[in-house]
Protein backbone atom coordinates (compact mmCIF):
# COMPACT_ATOMS: atom_id res chain seq x y z
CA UNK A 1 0.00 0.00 0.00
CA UNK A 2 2.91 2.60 -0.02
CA UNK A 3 2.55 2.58 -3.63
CA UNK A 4 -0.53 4.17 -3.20
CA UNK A 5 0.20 6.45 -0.41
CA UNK A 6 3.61 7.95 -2.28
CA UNK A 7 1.71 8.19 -5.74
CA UNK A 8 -0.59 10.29 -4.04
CA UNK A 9 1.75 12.55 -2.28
CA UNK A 10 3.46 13.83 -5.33
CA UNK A 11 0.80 16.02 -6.28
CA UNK A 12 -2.49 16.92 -5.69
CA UNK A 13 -4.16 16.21 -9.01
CA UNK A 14 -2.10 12.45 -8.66
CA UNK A 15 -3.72 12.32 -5.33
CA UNK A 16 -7.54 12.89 -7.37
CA UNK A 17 -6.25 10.25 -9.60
CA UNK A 18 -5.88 7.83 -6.81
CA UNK A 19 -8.80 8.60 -4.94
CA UNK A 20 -11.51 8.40 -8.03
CA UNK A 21 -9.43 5.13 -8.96
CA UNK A 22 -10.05 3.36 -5.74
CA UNK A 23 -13.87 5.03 -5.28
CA UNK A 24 -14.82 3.55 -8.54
CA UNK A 25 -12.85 0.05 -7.66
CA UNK A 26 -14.98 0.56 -3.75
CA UNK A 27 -18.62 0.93 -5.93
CA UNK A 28 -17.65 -2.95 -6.53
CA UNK A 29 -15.45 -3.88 -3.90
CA UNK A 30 -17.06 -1.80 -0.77
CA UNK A 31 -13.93 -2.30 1.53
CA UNK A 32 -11.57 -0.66 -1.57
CA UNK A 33 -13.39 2.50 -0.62
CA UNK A 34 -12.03 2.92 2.80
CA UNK A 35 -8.51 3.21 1.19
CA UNK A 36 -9.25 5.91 -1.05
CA UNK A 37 -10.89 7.81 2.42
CA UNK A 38 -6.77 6.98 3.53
CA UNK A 39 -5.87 9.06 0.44
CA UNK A 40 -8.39 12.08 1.46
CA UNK A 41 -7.34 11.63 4.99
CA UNK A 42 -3.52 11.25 4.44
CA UNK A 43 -3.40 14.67 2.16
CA UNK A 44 -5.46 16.17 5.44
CA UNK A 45 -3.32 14.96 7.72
CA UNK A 46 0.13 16.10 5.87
CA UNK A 47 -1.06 19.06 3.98
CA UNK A 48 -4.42 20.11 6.22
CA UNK A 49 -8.08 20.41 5.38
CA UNK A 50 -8.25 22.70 2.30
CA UNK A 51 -6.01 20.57 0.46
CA UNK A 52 -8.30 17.35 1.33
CA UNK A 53 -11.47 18.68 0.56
CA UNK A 54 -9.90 20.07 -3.04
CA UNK A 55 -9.18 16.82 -3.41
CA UNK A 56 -12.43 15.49 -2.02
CA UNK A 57 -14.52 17.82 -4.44
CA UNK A 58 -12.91 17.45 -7.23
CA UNK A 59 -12.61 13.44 -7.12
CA UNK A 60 -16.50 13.09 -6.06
CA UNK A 61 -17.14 15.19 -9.04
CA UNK A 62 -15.04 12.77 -11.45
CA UNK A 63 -16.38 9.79 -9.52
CA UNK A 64 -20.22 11.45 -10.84
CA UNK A 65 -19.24 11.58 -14.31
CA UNK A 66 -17.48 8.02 -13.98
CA UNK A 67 -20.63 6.61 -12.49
CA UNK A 68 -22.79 8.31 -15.42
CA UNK A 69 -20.73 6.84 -18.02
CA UNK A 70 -20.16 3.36 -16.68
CA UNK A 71 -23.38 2.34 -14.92
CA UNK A 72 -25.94 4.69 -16.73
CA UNK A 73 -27.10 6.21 -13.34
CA UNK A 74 -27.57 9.78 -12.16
CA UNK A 75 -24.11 10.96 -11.63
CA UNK A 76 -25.55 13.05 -8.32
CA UNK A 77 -25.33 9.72 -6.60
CA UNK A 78 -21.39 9.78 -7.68
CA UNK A 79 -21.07 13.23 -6.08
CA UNK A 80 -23.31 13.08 -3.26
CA UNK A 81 -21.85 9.49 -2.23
CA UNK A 82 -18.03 10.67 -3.08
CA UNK A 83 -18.66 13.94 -0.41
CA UNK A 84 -20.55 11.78 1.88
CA UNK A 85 -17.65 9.61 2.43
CA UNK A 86 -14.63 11.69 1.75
CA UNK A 87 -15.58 14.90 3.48
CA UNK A 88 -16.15 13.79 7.08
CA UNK A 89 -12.97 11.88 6.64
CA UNK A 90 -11.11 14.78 6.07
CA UNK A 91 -12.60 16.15 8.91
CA UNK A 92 -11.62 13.28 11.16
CA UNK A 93 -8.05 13.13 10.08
CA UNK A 94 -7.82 17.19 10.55
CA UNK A 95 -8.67 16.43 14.32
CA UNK A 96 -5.88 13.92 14.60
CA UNK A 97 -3.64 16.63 13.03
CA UNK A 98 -4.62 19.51 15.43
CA UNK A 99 -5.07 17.31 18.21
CA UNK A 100 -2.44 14.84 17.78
CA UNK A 101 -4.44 12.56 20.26
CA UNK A 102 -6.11 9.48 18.83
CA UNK A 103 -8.79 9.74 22.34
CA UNK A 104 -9.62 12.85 21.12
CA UNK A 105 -9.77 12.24 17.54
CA UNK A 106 -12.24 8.99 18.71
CA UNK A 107 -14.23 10.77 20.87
CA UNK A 108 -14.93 13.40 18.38
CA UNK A 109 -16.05 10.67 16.12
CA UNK A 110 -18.33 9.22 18.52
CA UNK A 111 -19.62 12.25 19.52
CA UNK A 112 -20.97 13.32 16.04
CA UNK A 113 -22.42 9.88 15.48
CA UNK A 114 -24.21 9.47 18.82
CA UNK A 115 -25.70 13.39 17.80
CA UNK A 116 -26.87 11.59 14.54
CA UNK A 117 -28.57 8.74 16.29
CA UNK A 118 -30.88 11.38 18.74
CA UNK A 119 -31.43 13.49 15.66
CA UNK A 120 -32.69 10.60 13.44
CA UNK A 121 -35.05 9.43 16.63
CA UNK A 122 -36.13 13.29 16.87
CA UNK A 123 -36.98 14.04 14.00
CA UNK A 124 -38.00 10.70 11.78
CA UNK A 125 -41.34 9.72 12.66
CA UNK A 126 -42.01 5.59 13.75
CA UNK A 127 -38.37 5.41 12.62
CA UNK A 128 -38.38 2.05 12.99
CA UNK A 129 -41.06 1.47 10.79
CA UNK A 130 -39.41 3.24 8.46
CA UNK A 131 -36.16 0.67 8.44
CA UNK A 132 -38.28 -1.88 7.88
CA UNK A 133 -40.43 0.20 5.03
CA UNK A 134 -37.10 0.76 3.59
CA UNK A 135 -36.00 -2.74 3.95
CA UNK A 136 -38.40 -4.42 2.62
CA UNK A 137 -38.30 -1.87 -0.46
CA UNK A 138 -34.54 -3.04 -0.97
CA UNK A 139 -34.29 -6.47 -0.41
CA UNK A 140 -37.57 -7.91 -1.52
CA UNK A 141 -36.72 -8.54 -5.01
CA UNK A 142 -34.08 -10.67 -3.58
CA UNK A 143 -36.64 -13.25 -2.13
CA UNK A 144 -37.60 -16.24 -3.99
CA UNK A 145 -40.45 -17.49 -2.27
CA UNK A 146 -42.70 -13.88 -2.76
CA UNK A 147 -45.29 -14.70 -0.18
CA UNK A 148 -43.23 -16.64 2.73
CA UNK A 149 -39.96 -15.10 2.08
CA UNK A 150 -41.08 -11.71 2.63
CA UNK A 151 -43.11 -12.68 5.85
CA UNK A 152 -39.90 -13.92 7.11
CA UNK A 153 -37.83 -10.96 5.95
CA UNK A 154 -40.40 -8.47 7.47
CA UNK A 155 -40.27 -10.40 10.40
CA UNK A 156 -36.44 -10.09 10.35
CA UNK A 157 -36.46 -6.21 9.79
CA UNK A 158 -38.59 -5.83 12.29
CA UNK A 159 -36.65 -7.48 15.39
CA UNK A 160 -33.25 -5.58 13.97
CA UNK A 161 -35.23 -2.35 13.59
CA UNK A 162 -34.64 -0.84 16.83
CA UNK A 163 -30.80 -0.63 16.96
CA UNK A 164 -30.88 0.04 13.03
CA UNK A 165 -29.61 3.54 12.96
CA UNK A 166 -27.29 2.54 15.87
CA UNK A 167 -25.44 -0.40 13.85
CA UNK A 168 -25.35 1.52 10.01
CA UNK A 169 -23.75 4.71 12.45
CA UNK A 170 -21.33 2.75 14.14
CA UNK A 171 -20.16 0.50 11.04
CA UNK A 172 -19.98 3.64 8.81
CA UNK A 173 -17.94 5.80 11.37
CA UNK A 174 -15.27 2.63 11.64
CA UNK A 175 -15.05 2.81 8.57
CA UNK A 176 -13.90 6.35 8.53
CA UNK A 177 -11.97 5.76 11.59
CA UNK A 178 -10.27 2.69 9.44
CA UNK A 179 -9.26 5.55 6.72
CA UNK A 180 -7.73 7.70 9.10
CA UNK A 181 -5.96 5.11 10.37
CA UNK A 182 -4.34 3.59 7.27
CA UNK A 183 -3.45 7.15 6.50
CA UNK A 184 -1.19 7.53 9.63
CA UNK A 185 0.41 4.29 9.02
CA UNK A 186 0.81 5.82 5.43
CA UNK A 187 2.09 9.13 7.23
CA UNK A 188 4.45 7.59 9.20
CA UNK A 189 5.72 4.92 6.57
CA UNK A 190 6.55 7.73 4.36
CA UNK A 191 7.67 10.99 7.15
CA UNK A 192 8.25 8.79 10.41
CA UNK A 193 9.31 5.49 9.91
CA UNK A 194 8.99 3.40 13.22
CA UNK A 195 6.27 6.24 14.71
CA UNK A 196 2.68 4.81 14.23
CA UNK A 197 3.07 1.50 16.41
CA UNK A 198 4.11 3.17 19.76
CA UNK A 199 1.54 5.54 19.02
CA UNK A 200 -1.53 3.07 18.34
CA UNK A 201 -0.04 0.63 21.22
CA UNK A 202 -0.80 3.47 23.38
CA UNK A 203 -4.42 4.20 22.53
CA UNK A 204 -6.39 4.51 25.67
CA UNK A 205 -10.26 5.90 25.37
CA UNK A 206 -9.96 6.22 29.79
CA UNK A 207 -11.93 4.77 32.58
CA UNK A 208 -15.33 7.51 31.99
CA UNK A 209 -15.52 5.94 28.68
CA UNK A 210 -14.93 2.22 29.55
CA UNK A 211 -17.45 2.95 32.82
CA UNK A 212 -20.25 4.25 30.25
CA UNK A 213 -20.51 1.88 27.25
CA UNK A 214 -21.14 -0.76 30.46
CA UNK A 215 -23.20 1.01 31.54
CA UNK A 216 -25.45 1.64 28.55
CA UNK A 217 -25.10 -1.64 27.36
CA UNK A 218 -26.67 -2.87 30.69
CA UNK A 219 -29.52 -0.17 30.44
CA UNK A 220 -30.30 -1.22 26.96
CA UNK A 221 -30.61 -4.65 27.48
CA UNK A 222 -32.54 -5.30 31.08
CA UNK A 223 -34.76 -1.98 30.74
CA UNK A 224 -35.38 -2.36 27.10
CA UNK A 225 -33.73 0.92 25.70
CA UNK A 226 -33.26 0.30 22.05
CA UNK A 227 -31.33 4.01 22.16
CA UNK A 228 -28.59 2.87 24.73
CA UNK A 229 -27.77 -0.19 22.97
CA UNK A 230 -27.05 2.14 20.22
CA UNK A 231 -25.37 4.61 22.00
CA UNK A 232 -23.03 1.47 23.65
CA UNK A 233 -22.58 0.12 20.15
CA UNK A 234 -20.57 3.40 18.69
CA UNK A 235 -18.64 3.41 21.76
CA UNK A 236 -17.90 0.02 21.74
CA UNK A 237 -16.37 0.57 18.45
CA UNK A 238 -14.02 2.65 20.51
CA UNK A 239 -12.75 0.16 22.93
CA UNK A 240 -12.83 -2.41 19.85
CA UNK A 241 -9.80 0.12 18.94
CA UNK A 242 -8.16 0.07 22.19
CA UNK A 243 -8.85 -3.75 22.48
CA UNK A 244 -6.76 -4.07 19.27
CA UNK A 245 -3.97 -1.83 20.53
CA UNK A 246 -4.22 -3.77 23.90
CA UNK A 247 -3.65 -7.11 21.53
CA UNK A 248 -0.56 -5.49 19.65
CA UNK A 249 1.37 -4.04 22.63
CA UNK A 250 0.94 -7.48 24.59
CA UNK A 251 2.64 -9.20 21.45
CA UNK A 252 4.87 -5.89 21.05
CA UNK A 253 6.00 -6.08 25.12
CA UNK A 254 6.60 -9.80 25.55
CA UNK A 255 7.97 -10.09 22.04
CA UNK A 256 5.60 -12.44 21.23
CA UNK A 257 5.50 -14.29 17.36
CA UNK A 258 3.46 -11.83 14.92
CA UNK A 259 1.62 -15.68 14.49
CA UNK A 260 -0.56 -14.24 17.22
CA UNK A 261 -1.75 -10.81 15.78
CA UNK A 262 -2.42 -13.24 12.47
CA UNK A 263 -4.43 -15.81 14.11
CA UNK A 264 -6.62 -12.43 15.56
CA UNK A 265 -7.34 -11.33 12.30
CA UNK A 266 -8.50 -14.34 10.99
CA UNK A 267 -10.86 -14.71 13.84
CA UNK A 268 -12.19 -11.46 13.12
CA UNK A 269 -12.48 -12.97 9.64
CA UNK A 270 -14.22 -15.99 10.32
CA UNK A 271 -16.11 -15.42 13.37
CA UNK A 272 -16.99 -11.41 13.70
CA UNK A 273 -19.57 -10.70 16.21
CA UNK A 274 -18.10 -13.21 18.50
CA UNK A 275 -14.53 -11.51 18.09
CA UNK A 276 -15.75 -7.95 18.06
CA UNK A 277 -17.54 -8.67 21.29
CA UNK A 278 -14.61 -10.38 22.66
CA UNK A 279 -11.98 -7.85 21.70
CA UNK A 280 -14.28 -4.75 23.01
CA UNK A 281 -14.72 -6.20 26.25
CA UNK A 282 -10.68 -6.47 26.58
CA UNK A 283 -10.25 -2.97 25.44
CA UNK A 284 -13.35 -1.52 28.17
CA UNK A 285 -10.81 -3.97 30.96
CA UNK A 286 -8.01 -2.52 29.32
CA UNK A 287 -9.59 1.30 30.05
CA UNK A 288 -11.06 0.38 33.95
CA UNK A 289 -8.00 -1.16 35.03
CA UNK A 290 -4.90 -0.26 32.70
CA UNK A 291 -3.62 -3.59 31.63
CA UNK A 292 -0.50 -2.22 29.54
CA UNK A 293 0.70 -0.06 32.63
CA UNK A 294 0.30 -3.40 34.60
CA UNK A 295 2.46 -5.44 32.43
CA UNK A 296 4.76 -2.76 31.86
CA UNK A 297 5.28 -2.94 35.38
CA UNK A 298 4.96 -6.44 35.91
CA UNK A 299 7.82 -6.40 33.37
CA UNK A 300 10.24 -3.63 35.02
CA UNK A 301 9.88 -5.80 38.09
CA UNK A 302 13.12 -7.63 40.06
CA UNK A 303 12.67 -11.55 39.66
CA UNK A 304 12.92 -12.67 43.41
């Protein structure tokens, strides 16, 4: 991937280039797209905001035309979706650049998608009958058997309806969160060699944070609050974060076989909501207790 990242640094209309390359490759390939976010955010994060959303404009404006040409469909949905994803991106990444703090940058994240969740339950109307009138309207055509399949389906929309808006808002801002983070990698591969694992292995969201997706979580769950489990979903993308940092410096402080961090992955692969749970519950431990200060001075210790 530091092909990518140094074609795009050489100029800005190179970096356009890259990013309407991998947009149109994501319309196919959805997780494509988060690397050309990394291109948006890694121009933010080196060169700062105007310079990202130039190149943000002018490649959702391409990625219309592309979308015209190629698919026959309105190029506004090019534009609109190119902005949509590229934009708060740049945003993000120009948070980690002021900030230089990814707990911060995180919370920041969270914070605007939690916002989105109230105002969707504000101001939509029987919003969950809405996800499933929208469901149905989408996926129906999809059905084979017309008159059981879509009893089943309804059925289906309507028991994931309530933490709908929660689970598209947290997925889409990890996504973003996934851009910004390939971009520092990128940063540091190409500025900083040797800078971006200390700085990931340190990630730490804090004890308030680990204290209140519990918390929520509970609620939601034994007094039925459809809301909390949403708000405890986007912050347990958080500690999914700090889980994975806690994972990397373990390996990283008892120079452990990379075998580990691979076997992870694969997990994450092959068995996602078990692993995702798993790995956010180690990061909210990691936050209420401090693991990684433990071990580091577990590992400072005298023997006896």
């Amino acid at each position: 991937m530091r092909v990518v990242a140094d074609f795009a640094m050489q100029g800005r209309w190179r970096a356009v280039g890259a990013v309407v390359a991998l947009g149109a490759l994501g319309v196919f390939i959805p997780p494509i797209a988060i690397l050309s976010g990394a291109v948006v955010a890694l121009v933010a994060l080196r060169l700062g905001l105007s310079q990202a959303v130039f190149v943000a404009g002018i490649g959702a404006l391409i990625l219309g035309a592309l979308v015209f040409v190629m698919m026959g469909a309105s190029p506004v949905l090019g534009v609109t979706g190119g902005i949509a994803q590229w934009l708060p991106v740049a945003a993000l990444a120009e948070v980690l650049r002021r900030s230089v703090s990814w707990s911060v940058t995180l919370s920041a994240a969270a914070a605007v998608a939690g916002l989105l969740i109230l105002m969707a339950r504000a101001f939509v109307p029987d919003l969950e009958q809405a996800w499933i009138g929208v469901g149905m309207q989408m996926l129906a055509p999809f059905v084979e058997d017309a008159e059981l399949g879509a009893a089943d389906l309804e059925a289906a929309l309507a028991a994931i309806a309530p933490v709908l808006t929660g689970l598209l808002a947290g997925i889409l801002m990890l996504s973003m969160i996934l851009s910004v983070v390939i971009a520092r990698y990128w940063q540091a591969l190409l500025y900083n060699p040797g800078a971006f694992g200390p700085e990931f292995r340190s990630l730490q969201m804090g004890r308030t944070l680990s204290i209140a997706v519990v918390v929520l979580a509970l609620a939601g769950q034994f007094l039925n609050l459809p809301i909390a489990l949403e708000l405890a979903f986007i912050l347990g993308v958080l500690f999914f974060l700090q889980g994975l940092a806690v994972m990397h410096g373990l390996t990283h402080a008892q120079n452990m076989s990379s075998f580990w961090l691979v076997g992870m992955y694969v997990l994450l692969v092959l068995a996602l909501p078990q692993m995702f749970l798993l790995i956010v519950a180690l990061g909210v431990i990691d936050g209420t207790v401090r693991l990684r200060e433990r071990w580091a001075t577990d590992s400072k210790s005298p023997p006896d």
